[in-house]
PDB file of N, CA and C in Angstrom:
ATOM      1  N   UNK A   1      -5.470  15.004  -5.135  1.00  0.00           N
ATOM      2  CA  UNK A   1      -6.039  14.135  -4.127  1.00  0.00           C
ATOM      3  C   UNK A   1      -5.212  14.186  -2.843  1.00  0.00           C
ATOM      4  N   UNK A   2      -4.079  13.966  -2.978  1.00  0.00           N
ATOM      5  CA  UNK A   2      -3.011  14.041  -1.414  1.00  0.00           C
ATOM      6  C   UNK A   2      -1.757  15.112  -2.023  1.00  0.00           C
ATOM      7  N   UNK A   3      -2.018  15.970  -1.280  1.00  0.00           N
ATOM      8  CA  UNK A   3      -1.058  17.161  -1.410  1.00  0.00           C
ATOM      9  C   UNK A   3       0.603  16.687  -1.566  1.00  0.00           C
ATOM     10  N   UNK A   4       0.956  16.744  -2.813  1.00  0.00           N
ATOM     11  CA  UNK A   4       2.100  16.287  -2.912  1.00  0.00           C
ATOM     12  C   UNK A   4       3.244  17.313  -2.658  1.00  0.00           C
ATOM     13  N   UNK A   5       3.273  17.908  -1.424  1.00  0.00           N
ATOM     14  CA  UNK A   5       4.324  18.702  -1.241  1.00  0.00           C
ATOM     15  C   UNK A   5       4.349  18.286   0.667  1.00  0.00           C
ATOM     16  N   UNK A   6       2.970  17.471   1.066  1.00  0.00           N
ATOM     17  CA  UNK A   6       3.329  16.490   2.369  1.00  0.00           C
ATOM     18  C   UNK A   6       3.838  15.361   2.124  1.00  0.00           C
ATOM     19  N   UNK A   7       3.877  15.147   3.261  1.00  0.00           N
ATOM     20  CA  UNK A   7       3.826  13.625   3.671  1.00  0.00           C
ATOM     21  C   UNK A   7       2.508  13.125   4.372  1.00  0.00           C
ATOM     22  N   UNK A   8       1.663  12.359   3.674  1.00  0.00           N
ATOM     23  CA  UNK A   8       0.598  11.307   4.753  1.00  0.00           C
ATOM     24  C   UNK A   8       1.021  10.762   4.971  1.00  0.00           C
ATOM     25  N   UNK A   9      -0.056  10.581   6.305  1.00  0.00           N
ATOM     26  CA  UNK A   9       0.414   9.258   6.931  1.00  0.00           C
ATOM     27  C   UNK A   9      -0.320   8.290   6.261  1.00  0.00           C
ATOM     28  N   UNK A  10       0.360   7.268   5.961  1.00  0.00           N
ATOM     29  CA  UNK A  10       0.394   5.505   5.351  1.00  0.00           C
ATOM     30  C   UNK A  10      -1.456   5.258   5.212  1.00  0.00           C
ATOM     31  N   UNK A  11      -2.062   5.681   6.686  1.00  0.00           N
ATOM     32  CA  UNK A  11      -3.199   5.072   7.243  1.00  0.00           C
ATOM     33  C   UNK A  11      -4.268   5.948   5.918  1.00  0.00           C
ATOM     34  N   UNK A  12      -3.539   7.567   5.882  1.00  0.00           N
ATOM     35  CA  UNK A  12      -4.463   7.694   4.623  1.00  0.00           C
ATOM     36  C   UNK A  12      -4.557   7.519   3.429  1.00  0.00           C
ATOM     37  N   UNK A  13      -3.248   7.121   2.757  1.00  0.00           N
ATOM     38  CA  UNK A  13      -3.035   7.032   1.520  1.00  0.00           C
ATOM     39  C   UNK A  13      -3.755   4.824   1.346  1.00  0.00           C
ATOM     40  N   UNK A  14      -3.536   4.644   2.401  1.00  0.00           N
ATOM     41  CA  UNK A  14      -4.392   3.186   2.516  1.00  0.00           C
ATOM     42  C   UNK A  14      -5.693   3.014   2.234  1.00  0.00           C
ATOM     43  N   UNK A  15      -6.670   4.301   3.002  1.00  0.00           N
ATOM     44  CA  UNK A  15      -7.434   3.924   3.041  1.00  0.00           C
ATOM     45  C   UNK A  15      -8.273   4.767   1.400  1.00  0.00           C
ATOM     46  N   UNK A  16      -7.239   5.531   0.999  1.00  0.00           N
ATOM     47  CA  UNK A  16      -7.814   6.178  -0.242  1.00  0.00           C
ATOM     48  C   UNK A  16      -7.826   5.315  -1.393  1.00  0.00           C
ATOM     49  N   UNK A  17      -6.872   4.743  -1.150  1.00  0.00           N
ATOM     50  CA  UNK A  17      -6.780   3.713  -2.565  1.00  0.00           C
ATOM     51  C   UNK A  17      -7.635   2.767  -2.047  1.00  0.00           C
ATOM     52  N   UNK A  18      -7.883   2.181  -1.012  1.00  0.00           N
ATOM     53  CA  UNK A  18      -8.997   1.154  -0.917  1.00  0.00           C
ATOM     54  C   UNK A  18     -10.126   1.241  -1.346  1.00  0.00           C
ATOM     55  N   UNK A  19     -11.003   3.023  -0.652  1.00  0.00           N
ATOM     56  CA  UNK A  19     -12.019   3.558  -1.391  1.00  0.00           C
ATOM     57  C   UNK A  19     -12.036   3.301  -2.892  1.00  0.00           C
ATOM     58  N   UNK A  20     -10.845   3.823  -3.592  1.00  0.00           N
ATOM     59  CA  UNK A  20     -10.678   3.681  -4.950  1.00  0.00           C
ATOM     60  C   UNK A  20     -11.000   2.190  -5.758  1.00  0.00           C
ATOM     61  N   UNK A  21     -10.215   1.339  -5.042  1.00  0.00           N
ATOM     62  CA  UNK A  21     -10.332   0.099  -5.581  1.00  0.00           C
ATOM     63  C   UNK A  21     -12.029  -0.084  -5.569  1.00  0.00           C
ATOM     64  N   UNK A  22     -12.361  -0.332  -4.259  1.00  0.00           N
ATOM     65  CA  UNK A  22     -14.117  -0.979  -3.754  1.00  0.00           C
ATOM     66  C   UNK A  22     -14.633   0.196  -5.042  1.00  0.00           C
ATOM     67  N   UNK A  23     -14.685   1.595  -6.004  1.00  0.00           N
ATOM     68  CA  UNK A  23     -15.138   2.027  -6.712  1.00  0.00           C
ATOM     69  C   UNK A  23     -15.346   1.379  -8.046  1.00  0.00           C
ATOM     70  N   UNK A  24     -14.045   0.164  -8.194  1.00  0.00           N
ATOM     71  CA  UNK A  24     -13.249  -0.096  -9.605  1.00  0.00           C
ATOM     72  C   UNK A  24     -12.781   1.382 -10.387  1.00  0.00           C
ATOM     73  N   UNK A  25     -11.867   1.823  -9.418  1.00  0.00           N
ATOM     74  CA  UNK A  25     -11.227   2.765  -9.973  1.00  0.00           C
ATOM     75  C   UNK A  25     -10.069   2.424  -9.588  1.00  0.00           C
ATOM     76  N   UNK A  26      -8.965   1.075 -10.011  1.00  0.00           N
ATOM     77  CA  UNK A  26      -8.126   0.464  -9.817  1.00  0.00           C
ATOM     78  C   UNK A  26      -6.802   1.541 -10.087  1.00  0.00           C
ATOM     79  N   UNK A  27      -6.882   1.678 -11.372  1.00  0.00           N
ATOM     80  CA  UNK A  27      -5.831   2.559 -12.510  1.00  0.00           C
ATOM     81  C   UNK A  27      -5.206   3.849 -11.287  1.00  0.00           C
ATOM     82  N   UNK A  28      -6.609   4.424 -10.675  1.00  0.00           N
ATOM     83  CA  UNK A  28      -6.123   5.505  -9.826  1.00  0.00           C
ATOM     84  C   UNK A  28      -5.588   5.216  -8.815  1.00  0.00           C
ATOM     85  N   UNK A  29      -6.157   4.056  -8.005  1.00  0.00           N
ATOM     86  CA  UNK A  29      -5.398   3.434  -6.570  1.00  0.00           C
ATOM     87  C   UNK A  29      -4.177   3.104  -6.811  1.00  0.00           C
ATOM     88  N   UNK A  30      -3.997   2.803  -7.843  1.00  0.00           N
ATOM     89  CA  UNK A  30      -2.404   2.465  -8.080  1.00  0.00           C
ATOM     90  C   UNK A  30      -1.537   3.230  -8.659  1.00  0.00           C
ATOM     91  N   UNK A  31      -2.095   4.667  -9.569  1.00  0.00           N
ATOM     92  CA  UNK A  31      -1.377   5.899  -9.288  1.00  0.00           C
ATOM     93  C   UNK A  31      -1.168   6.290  -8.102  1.00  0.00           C
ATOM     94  N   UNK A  32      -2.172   6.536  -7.281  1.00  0.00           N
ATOM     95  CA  UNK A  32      -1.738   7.142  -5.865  1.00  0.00           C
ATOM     96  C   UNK A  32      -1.085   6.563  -4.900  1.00  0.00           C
ATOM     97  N   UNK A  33      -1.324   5.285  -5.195  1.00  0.00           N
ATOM     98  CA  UNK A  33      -0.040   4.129  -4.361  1.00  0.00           C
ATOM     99  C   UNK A  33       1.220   4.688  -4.558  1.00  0.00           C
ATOM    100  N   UNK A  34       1.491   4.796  -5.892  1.00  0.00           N
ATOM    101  CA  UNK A  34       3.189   4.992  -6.737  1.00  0.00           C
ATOM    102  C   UNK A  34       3.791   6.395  -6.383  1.00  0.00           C
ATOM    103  N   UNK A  35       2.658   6.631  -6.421  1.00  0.00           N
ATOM    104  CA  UNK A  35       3.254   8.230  -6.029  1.00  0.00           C
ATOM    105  C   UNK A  35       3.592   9.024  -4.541  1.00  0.00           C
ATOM    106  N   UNK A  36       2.653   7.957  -3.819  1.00  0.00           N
ATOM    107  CA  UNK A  36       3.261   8.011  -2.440  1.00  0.00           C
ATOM    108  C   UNK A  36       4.485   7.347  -1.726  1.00  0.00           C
ATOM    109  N   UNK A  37       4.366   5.915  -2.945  1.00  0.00           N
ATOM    110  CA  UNK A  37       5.816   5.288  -2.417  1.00  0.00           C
ATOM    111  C   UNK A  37       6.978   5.802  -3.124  1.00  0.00           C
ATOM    112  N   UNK A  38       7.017   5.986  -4.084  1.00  0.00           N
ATOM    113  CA  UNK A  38       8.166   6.941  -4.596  1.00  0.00           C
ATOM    114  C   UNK A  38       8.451   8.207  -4.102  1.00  0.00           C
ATOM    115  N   UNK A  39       7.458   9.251  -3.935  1.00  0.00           N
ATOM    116  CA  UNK A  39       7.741  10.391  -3.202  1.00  0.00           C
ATOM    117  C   UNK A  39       7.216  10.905  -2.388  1.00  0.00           C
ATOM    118  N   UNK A  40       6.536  10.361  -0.926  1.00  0.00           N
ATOM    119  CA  UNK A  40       5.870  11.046   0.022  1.00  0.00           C
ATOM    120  C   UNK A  40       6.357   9.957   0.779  1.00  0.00           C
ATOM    121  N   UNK A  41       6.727   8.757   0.935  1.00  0.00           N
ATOM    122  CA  UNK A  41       6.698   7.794   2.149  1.00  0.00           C
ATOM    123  C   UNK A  41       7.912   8.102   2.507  1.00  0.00           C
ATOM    124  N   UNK A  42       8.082   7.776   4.019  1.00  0.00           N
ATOM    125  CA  UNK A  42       9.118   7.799   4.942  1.00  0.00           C
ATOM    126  C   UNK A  42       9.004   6.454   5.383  1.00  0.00           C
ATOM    127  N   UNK A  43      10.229   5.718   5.098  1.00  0.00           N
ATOM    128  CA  UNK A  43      10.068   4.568   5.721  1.00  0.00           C
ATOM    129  C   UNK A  43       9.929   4.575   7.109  1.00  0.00           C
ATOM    130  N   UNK A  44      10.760   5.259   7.909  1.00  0.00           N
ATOM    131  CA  UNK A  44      10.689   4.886   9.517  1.00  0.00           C
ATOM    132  C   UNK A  44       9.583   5.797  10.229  1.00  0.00           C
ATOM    133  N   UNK A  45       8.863   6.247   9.603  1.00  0.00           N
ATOM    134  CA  UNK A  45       7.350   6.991  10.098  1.00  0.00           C
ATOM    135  C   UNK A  45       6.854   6.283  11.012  1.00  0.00           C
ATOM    136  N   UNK A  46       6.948   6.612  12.385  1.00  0.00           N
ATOM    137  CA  UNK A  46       5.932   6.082  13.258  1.00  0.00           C
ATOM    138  C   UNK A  46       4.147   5.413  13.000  1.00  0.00           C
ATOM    139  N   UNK A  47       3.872   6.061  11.987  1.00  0.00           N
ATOM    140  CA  UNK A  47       2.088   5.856  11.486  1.00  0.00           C
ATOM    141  C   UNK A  47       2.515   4.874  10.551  1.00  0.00           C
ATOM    142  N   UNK A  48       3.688   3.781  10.121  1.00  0.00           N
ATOM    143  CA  UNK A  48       3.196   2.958   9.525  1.00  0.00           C
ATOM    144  C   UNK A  48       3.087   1.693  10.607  1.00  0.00           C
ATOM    145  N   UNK A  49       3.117   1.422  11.806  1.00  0.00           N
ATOM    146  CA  UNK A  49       2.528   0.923  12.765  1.00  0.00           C
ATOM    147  C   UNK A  49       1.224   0.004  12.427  1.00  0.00           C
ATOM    148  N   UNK A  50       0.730  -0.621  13.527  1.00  0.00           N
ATOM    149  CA  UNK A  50      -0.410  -1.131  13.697  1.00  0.00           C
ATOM    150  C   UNK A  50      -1.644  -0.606  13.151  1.00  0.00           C
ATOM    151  N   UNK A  51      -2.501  -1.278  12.473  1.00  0.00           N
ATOM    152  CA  UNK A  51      -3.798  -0.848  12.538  1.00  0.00           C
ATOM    153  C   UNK A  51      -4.819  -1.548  11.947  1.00  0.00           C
ATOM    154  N   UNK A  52      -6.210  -1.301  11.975  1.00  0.00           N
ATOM    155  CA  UNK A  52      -7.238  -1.616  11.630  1.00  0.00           C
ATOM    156  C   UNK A  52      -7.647  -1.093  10.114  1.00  0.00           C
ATOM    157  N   UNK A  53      -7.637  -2.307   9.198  1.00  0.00           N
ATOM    158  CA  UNK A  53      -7.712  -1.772   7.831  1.00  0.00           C
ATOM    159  C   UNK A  53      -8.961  -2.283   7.226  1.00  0.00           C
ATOM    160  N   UNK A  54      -9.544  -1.838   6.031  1.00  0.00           N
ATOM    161  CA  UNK A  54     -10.593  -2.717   5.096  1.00  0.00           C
ATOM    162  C   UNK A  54      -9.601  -2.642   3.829  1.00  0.00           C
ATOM    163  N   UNK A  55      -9.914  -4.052   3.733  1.00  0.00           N
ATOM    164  CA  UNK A  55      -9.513  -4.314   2.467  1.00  0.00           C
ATOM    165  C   UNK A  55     -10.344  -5.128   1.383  1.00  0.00           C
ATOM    166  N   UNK A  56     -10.333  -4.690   0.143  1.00  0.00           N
ATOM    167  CA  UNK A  56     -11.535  -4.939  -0.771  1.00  0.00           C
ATOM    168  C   UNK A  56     -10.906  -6.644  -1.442  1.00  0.00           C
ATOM    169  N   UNK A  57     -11.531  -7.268  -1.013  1.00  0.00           N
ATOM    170  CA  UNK A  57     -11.405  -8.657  -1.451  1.00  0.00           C
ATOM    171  C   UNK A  57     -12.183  -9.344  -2.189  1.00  0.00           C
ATOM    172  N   UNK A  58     -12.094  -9.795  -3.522  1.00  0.00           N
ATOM    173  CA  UNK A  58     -12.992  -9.839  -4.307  1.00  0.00           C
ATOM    174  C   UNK A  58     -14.415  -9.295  -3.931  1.00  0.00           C
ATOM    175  N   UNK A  59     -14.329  -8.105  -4.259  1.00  0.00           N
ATOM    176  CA  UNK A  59     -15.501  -6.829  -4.387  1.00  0.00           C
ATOM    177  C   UNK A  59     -16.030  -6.564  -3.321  1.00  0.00           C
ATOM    178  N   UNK A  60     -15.662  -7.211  -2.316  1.00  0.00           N
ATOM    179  CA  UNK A  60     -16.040  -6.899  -0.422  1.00  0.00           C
ATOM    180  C   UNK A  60     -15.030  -6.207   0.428  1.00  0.00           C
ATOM    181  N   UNK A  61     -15.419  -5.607   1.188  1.00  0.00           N
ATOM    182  CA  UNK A  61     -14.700  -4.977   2.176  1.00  0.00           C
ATOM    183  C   UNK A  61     -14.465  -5.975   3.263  1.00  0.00           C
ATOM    184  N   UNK A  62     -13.347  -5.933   3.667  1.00  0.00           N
ATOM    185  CA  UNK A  62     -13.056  -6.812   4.459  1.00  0.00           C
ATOM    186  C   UNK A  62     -12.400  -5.908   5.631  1.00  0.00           C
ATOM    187  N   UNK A  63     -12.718  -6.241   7.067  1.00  0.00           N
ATOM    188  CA  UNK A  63     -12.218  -5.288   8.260  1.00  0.00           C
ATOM    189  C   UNK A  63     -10.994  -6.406   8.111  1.00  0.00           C
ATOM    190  N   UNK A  64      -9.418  -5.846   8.410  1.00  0.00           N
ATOM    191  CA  UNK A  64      -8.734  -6.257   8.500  1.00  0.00           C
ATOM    192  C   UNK A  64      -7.680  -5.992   9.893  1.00  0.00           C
ATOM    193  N   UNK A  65      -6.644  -6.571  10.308  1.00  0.00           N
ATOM    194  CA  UNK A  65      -5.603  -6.468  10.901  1.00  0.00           C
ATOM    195  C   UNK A  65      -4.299  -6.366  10.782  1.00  0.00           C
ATOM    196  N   UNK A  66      -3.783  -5.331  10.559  1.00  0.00           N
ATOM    197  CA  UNK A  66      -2.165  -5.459  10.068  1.00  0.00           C
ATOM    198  C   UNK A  66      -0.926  -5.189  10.739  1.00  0.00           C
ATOM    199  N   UNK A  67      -0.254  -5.373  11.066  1.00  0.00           N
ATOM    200  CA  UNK A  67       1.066  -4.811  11.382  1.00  0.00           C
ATOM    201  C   UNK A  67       2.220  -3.596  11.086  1.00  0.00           C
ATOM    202  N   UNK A  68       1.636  -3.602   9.695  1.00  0.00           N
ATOM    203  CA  UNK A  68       2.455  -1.879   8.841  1.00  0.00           C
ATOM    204  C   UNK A  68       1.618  -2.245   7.803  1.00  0.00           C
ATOM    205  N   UNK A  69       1.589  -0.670   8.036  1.00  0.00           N
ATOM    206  CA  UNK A  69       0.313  -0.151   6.721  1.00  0.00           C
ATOM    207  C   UNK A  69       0.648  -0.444   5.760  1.00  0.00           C
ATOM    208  N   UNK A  70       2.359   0.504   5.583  1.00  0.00           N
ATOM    209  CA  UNK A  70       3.034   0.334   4.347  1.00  0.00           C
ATOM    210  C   UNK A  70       2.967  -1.632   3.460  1.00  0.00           C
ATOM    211  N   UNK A  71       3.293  -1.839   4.581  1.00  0.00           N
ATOM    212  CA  UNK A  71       3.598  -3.368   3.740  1.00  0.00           C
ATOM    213  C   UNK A  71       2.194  -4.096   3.292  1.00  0.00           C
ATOM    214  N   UNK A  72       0.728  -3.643   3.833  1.00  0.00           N
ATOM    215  CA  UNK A  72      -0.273  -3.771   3.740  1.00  0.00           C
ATOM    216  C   UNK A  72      -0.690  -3.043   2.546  1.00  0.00           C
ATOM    217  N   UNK A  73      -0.086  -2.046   2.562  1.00  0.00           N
ATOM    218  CA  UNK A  73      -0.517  -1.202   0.731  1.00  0.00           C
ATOM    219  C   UNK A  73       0.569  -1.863  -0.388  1.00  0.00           C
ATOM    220  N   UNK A  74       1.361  -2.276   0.284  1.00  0.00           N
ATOM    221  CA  UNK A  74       1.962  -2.965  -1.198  1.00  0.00           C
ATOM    222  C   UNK A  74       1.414  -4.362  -1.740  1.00  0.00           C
ATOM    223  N   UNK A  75       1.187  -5.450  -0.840  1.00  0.00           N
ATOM    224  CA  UNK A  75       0.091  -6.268  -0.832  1.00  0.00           C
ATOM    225  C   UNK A  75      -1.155  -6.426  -1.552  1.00  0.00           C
ATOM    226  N   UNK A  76      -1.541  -4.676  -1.386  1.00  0.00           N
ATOM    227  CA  UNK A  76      -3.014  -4.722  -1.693  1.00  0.00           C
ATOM    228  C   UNK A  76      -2.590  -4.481  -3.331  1.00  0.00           C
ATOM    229  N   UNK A  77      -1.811  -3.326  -3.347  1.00  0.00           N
ATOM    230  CA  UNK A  77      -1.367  -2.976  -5.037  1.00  0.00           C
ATOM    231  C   UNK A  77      -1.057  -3.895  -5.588  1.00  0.00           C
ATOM    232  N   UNK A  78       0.017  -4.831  -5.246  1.00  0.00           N
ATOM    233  CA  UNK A  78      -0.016  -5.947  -5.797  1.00  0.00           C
ATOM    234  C   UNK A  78      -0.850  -7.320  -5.865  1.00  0.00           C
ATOM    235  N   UNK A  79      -1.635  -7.316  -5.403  1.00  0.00           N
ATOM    236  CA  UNK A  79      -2.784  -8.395  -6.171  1.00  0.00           C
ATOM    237  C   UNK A  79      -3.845  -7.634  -6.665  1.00  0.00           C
ATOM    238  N   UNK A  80      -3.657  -6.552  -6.469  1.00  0.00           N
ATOM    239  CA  UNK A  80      -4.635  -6.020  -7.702  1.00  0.00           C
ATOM    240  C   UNK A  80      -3.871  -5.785  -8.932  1.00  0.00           C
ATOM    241  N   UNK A  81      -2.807  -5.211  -8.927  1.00  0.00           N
ATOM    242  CA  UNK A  81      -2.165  -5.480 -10.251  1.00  0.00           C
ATOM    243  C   UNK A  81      -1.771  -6.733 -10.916  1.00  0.00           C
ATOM    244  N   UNK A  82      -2.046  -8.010 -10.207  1.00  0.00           N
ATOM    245  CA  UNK A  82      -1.908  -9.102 -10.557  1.00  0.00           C
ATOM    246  C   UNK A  82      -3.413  -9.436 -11.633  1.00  0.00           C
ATOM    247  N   UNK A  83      -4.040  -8.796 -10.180  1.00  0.00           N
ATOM    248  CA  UNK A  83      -5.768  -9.324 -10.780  1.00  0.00           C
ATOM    249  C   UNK A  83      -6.062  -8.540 -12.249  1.00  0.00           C
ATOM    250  N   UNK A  84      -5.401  -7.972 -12.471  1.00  0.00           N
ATOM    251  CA  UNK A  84      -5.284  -7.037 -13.685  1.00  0.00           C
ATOM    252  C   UNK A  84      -4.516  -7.357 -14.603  1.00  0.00           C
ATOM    253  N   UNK A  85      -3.781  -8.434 -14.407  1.00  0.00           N
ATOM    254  CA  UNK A  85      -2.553  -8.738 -15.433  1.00  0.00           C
ATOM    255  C   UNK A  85      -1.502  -8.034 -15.879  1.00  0.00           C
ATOM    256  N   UNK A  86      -1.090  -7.249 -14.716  1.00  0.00           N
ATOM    257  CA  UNK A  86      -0.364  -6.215 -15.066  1.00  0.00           C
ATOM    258  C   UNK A  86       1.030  -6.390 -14.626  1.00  0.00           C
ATOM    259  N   UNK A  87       1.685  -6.966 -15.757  1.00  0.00           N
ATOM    260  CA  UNK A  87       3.058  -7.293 -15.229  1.00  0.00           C
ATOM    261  C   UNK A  87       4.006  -6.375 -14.649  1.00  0.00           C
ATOM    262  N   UNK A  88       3.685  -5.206 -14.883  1.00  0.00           N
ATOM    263  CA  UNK A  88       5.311  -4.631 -15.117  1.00  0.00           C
ATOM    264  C   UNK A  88       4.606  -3.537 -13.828  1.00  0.00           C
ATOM    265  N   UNK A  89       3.096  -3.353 -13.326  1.00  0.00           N
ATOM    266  CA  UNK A  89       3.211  -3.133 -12.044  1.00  0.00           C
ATOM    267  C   UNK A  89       3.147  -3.932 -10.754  1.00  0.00           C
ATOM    268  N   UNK A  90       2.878  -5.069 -11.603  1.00  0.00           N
ATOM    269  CA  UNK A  90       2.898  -6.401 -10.278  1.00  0.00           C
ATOM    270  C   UNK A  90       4.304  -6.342 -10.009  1.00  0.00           C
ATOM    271  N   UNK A  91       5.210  -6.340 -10.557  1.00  0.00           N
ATOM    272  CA  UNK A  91       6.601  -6.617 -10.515  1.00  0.00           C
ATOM    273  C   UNK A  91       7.287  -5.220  -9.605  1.00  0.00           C
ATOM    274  N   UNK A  92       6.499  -4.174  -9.978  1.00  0.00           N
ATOM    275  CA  UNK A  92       7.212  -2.984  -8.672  1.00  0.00           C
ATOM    276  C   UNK A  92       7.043  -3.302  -7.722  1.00  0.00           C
ATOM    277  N   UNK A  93       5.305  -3.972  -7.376  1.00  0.00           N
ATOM    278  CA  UNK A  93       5.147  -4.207  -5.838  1.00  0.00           C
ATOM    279  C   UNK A  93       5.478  -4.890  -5.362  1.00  0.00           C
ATOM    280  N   UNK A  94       6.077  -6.317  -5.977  1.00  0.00           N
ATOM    281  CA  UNK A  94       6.685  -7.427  -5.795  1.00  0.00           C
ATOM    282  C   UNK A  94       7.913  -6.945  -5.274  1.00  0.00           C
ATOM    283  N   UNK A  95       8.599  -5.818  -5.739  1.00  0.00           N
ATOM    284  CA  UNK A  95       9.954  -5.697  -5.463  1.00  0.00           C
ATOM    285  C   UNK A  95      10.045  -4.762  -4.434  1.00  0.00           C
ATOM    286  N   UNK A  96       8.896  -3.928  -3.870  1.00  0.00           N
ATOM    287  CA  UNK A  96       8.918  -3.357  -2.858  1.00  0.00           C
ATOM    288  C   UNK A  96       8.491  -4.209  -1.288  1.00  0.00           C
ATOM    289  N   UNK A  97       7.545  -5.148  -1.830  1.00  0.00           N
ATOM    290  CA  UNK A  97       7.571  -5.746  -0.886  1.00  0.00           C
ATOM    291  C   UNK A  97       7.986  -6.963  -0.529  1.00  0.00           C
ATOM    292  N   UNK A  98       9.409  -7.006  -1.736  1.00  0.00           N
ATOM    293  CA  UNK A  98      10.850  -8.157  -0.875  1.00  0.00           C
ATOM    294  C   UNK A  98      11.735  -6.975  -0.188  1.00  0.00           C
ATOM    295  N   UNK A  99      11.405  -6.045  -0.547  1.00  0.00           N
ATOM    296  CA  UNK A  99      12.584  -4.654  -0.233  1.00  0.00           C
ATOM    297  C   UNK A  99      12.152  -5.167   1.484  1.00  0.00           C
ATOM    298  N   UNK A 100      10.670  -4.765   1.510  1.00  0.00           N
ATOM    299  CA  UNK A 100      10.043  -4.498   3.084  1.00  0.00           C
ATOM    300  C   UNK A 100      10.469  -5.777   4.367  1.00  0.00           C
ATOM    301  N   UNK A 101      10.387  -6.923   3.157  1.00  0.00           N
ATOM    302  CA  UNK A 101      10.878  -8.192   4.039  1.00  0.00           C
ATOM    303  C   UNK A 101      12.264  -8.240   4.130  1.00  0.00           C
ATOM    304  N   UNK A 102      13.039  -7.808   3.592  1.00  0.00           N
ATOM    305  CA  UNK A 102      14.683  -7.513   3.605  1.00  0.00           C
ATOM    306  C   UNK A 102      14.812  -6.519   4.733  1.00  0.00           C
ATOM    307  N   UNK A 103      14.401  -5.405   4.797  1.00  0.00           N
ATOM    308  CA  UNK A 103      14.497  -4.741   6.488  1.00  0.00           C
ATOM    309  C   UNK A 103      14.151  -5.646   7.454  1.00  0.00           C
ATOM    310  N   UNK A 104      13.154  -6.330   7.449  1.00  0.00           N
ATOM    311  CA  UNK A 104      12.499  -6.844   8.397  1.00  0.00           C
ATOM    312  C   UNK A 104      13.399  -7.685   8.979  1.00  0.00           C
ATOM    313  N   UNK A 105      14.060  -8.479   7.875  1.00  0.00           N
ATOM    314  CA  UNK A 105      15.060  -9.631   8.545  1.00  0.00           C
ATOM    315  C   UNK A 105      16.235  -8.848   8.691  1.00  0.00           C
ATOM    316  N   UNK A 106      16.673  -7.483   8.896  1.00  0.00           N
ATOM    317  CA  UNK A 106      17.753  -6.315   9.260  1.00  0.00           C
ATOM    318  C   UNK A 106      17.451  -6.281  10.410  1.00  0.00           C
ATOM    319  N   UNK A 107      16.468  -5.779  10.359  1.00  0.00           N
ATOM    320  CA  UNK A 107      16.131  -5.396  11.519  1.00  0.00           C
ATOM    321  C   UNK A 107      15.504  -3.956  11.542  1.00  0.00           C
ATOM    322  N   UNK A 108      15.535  -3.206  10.544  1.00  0.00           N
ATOM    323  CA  UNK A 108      15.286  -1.667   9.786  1.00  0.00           C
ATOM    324  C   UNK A 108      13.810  -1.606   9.608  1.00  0.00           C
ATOM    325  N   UNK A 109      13.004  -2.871   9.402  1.00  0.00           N
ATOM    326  CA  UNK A 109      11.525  -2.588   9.164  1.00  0.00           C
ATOM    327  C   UNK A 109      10.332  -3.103  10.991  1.00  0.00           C
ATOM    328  N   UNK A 110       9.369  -2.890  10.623  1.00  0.00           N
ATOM    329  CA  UNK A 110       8.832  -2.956  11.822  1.00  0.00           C
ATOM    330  C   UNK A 110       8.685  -4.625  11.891  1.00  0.00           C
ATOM    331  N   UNK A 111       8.371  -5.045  13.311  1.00  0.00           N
ATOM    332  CA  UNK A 111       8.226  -6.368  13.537  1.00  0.00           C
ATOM    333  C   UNK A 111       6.420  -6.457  13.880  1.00  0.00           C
TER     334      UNK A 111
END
């Protein structure tokens, strides 16, 4: 699905797993989440910036507004792995995105 010998940018690996989710093909959005945040993301990537997102909210697409993609895909992984009861991946995204708020108050993540 995303050539794992790049790097995407944030905006696509966002909007693939979103597709995925709005499918109920959860299991995969959150493989391809993991696998981009473990080995394709760059934290200080210019493209995790501003942007215009949909996000699937109980079974709707929702046009959204975000500030970093990245911290917007961990968000999304994690309440869907919540909505899933899935402890032990709710708990990665949980911990990636205190990681994201720990730069932020550094000063290392975007404002």
């Amino acid at each position: 699905m995303v050539n794992a010998t790049a790097h995407p940018a944030p905006l696509v690996v966002y909007d693939l797993c979103s597709c995925l989710i709005f499918q109920g093909k959860t299991r995969q959005a959150l493989s391809l989440a993991r696998l981009y945040w473990s080995e394709q993301r760059t934290p200080d990537s210019p493209d995790r910036g501003p942007a215009h997102l949909w996000d699937v909210q109980n079974g709707d697409c929702v046009f959204i507004e975000s500030d970093d993609v990245d911290r917007q895909l961990a968000t999304l992984c994690n309440r869907i792995a919540e909505e899933a009861a899935d402890k032990d991946v709710s708990a990665y995204w949980s911990a990636n995105l205190e990681a994201l708020q720990n730069d932020m108050k550094r000063g290392d993540g975007l404002s």
